[in-house]
N, C-alpha and C. Protein backbone atom coordinates (compact mmCIF):
# COMPACT_ATOMS: atom_id res chain seq x y z
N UNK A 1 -29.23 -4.62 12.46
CA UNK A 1 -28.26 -4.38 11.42
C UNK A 1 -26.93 -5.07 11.71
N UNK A 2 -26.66 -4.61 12.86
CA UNK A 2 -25.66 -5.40 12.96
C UNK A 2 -25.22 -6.49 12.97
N UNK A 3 -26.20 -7.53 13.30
CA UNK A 3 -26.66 -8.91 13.68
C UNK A 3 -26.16 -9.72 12.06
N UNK A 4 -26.34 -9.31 11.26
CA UNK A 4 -25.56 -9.40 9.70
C UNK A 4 -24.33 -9.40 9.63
N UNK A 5 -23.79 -8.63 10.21
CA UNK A 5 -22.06 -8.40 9.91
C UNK A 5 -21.33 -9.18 10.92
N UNK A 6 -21.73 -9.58 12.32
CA UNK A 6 -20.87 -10.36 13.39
C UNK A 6 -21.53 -11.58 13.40
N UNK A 7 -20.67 -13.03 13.55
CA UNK A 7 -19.61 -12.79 12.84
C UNK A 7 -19.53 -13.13 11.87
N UNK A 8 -18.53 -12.26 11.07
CA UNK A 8 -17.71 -12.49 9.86
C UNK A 8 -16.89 -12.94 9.06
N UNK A 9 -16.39 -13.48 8.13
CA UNK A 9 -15.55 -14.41 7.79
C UNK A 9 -14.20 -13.72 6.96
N UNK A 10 -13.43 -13.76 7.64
CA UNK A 10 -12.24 -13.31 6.39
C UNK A 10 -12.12 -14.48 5.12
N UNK A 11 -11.39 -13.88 4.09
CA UNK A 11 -10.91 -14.85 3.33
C UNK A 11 -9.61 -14.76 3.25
N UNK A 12 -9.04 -15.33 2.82
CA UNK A 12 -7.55 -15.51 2.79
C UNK A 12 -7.15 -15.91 1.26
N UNK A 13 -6.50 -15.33 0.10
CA UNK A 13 -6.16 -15.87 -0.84
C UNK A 13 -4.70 -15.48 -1.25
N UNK A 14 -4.37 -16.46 -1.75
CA UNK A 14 -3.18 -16.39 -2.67
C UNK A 14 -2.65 -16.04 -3.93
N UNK A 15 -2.48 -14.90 -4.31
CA UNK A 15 -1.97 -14.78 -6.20
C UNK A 15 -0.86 -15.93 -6.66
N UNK A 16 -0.80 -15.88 -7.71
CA UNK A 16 -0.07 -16.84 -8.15
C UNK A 16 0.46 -16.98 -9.21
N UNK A 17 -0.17 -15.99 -9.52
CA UNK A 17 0.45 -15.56 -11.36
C UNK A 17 0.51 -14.03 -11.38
N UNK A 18 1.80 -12.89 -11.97
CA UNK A 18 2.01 -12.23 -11.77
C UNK A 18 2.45 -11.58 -13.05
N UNK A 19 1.51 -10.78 -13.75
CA UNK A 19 1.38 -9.65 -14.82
C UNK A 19 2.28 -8.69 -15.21
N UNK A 20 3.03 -8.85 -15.81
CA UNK A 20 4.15 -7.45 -15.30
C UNK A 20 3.59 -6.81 -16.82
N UNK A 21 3.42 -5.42 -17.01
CA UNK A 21 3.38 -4.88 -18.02
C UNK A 21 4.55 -3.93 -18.68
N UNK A 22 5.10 -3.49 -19.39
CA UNK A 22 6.59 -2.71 -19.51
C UNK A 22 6.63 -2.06 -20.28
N UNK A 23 6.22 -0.53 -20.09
CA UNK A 23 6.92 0.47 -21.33
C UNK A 23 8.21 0.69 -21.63
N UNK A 24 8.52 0.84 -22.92
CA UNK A 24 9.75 0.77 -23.48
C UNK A 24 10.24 2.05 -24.30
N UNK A 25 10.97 2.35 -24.39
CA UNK A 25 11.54 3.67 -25.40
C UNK A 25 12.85 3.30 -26.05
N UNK A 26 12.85 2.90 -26.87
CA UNK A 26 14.54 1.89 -26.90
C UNK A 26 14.83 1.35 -25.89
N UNK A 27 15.65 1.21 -25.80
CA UNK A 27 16.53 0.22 -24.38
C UNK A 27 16.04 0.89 -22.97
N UNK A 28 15.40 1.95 -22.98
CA UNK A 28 15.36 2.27 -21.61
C UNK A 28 13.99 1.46 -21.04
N UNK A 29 13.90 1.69 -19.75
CA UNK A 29 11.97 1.32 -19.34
C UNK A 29 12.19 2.70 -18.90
N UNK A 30 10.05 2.87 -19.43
CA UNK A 30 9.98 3.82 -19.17
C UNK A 30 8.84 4.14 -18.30
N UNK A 31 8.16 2.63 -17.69
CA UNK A 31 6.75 2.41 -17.21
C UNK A 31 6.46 1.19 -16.67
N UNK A 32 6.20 0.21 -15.31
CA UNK A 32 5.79 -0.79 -15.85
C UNK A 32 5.46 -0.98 -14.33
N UNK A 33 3.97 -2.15 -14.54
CA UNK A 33 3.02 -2.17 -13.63
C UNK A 33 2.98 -3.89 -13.32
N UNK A 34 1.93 -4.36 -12.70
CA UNK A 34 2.09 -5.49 -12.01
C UNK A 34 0.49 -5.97 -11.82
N UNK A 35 0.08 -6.80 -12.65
CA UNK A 35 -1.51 -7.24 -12.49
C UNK A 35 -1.69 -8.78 -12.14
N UNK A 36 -2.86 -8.98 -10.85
CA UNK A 36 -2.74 -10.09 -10.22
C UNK A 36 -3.91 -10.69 -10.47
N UNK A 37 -4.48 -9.79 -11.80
CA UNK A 37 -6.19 -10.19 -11.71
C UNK A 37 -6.46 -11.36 -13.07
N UNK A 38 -5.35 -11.89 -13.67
CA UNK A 38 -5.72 -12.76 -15.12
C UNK A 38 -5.71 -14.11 -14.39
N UNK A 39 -5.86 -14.39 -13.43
CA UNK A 39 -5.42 -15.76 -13.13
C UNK A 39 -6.66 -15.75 -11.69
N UNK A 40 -7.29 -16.58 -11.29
CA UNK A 40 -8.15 -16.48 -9.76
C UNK A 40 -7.14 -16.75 -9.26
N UNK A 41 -7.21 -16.35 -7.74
CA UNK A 41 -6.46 -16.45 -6.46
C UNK A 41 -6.69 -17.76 -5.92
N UNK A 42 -5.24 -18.51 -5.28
CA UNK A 42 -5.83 -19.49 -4.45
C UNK A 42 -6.20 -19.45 -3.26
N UNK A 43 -7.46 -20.05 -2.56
CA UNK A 43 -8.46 -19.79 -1.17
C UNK A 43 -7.53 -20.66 -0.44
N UNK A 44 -6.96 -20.00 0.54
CA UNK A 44 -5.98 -20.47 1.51
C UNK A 44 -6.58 -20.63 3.03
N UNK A 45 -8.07 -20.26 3.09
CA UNK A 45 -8.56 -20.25 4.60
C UNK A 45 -9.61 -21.80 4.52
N UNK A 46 -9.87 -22.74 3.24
CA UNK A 46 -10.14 -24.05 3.45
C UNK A 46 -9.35 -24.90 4.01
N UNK A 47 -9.75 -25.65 5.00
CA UNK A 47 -9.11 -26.90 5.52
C UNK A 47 -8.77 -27.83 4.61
N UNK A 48 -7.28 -27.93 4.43
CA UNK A 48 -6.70 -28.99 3.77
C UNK A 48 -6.47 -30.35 4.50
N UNK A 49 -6.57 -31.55 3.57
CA UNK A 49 -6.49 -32.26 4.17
C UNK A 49 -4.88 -33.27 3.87
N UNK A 50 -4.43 -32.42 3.11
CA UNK A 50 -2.92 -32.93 2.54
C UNK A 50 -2.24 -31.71 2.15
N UNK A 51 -0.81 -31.65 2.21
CA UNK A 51 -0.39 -30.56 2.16
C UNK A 51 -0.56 -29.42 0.33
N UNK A 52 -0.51 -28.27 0.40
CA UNK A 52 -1.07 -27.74 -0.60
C UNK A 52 0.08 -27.63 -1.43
N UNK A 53 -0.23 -27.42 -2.59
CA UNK A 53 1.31 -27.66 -3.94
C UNK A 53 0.57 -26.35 -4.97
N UNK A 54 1.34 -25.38 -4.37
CA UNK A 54 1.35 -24.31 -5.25
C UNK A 54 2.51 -24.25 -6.43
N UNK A 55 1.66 -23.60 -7.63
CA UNK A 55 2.56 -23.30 -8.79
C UNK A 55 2.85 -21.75 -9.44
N UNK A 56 3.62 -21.29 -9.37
CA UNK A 56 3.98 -19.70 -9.31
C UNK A 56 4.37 -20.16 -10.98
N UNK A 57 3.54 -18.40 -11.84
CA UNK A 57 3.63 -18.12 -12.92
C UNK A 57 4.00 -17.04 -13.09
N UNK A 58 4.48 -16.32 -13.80
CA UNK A 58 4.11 -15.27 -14.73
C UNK A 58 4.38 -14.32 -15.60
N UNK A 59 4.38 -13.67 -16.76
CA UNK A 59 4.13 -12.83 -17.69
C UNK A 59 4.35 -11.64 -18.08
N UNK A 60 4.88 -11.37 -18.82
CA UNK A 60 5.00 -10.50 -19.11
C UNK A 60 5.04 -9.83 -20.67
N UNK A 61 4.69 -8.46 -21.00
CA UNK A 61 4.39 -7.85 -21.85
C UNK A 61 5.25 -6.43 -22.02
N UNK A 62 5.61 -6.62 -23.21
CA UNK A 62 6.90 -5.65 -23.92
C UNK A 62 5.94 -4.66 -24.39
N UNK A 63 5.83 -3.26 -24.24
CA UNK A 63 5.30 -2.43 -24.90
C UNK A 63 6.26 -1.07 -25.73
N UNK A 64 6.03 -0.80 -26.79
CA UNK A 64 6.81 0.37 -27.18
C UNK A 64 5.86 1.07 -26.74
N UNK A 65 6.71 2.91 -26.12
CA UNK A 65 5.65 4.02 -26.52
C UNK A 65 6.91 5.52 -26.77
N UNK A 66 5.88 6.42 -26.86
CA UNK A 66 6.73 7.38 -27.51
C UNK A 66 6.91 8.62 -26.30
N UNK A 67 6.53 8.11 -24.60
CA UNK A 67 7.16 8.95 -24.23
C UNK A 67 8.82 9.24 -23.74
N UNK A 68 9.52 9.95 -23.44
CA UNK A 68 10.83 10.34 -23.63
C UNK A 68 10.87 9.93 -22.11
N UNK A 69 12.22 9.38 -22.00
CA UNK A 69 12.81 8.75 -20.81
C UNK A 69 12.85 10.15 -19.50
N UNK A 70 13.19 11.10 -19.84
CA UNK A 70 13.30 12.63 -19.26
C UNK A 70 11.41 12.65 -18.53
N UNK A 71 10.62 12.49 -19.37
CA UNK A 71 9.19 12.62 -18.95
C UNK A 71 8.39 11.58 -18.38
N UNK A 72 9.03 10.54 -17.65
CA UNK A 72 8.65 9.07 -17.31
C UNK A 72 7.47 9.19 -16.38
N UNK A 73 7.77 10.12 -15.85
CA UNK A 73 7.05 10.81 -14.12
C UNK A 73 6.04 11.18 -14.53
N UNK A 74 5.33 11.33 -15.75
CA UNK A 74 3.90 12.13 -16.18
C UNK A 74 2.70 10.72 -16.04
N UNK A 75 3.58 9.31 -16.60
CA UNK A 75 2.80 8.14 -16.62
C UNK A 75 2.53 7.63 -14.86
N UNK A 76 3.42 8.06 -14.21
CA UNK A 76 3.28 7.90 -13.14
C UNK A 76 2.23 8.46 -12.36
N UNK A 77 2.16 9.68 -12.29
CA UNK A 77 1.89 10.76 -11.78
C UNK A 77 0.35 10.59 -12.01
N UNK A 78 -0.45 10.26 -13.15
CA UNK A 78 -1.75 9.52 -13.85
C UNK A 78 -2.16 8.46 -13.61
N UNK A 79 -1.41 7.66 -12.73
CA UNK A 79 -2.11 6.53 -12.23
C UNK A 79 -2.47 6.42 -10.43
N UNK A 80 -3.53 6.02 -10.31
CA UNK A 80 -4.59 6.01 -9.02
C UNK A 80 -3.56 5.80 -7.83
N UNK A 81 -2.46 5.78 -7.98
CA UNK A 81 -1.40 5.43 -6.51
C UNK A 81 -0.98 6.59 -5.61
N UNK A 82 -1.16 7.66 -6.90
CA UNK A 82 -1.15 8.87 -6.26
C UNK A 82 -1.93 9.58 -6.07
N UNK A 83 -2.54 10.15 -4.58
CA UNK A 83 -3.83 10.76 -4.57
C UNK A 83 -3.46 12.60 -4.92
N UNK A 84 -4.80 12.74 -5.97
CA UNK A 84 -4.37 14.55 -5.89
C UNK A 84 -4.34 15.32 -5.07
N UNK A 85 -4.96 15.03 -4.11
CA UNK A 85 -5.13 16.23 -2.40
C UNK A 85 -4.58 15.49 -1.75
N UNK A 86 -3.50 15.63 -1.23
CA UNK A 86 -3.44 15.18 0.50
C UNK A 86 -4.37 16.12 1.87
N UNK A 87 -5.35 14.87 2.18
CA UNK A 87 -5.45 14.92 2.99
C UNK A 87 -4.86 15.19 4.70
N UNK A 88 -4.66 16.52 5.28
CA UNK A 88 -3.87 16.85 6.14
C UNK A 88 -4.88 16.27 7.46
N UNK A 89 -4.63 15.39 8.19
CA UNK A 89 -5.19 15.15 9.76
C UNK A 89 -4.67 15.97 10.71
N UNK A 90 -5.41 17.52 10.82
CA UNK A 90 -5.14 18.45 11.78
C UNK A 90 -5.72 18.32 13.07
N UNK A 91 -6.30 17.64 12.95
CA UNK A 91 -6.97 17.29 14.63
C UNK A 91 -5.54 16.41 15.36
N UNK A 92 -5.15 14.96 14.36
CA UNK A 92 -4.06 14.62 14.90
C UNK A 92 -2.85 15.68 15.01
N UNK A 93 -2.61 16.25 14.19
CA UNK A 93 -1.42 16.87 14.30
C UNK A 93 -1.47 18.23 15.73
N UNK A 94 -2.51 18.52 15.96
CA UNK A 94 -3.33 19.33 16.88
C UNK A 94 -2.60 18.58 18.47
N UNK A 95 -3.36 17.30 18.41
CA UNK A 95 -3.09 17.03 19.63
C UNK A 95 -2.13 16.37 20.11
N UNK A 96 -0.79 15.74 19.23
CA UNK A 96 0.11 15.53 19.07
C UNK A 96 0.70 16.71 19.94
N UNK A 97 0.64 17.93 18.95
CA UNK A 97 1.35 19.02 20.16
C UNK A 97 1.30 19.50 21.19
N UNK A 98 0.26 19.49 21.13
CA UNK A 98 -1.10 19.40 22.62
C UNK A 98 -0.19 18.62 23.90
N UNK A 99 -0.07 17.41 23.30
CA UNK A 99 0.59 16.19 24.04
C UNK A 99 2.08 16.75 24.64
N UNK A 100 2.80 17.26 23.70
CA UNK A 100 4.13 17.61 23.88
C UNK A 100 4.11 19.03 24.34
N UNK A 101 3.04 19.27 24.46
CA UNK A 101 3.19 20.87 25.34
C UNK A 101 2.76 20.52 26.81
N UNK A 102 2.19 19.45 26.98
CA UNK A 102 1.42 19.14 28.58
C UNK A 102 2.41 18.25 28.98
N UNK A 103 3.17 17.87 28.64
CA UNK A 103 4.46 17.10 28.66
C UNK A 103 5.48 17.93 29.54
N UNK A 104 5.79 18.76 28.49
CA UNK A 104 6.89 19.52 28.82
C UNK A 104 6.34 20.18 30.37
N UNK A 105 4.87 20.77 30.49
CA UNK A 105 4.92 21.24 31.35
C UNK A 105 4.89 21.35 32.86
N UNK A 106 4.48 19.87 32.52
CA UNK A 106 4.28 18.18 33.65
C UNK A 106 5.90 18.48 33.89
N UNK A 107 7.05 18.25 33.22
CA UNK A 107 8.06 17.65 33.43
C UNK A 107 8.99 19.46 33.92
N UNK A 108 8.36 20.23 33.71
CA UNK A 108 9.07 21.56 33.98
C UNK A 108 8.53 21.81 35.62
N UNK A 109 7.32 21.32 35.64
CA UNK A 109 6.54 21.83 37.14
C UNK A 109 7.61 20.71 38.16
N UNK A 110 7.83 19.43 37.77
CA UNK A 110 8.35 18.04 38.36
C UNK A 110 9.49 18.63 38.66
N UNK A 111 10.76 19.47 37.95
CA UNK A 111 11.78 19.87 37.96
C UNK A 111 11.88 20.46 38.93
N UNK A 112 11.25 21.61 38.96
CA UNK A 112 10.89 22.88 39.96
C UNK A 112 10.88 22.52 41.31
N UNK A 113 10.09 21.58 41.65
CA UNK A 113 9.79 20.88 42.99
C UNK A 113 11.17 20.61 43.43
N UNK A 114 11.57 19.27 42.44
CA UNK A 114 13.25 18.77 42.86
C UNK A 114 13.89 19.55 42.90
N UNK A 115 14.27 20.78 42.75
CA UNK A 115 15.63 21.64 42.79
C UNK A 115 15.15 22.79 43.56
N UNK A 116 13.81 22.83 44.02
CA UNK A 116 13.61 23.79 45.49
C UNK A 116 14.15 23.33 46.70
């Protein structure tokens, strides 16, 4: 199985055109996101044989909508950036203290010695 996956090849690419999307409510913004997917990426891990000449684009899109500048945080709050559970790592947080309790007690026993 493994004999498939090693070794492996990264790729390396470049965006180059940059999506901006923008909710609007009158003059305020009330939303606005960033898409890198309308354009292919340039493959930056081929051997060039002359130097490369990139061209930076991009776009953007005016949207009206009807939520209220006060409620901006609801459009937010609905998109995949924010996860609904946090996940708590109690094992780390466990031995973290763990650490700082064998610490202290290393450095309390060390004390003791020097000032007998």
């Amino acid at each position: 199985m493994e004999e498939h996956m090693f070794p492996h090849r990264h790729f390396l690419y470049f965006w180059t055109h940059h999506h901006f999307t923008i909710l609007k409510n009158g003059d305020k913004v009330i939303y606005a996101t960033v898409n890198t997917t309308t354009l292919p990426p340039v493959r930056l891990d081929e051997p060039a044989t002359q130097p490369l000449t990139i061209s930076f684009s991009y776009s953007v899109s005016w949207t009206d909508t009807q939520v209220e500048y006060k409620n901006r945080n609801v459009l937010a709050k609905r998109t995949k950036f924010f996860r609904d559970n946090v996940e708590i790592h109690w094992l780390s947080i466990f031995n973290s203290f763990l650490l700082t309790v064998m610490l202290m007690v290393f450095m309390a026993i060390i004390l003791m010695r020097v000032l007998r």
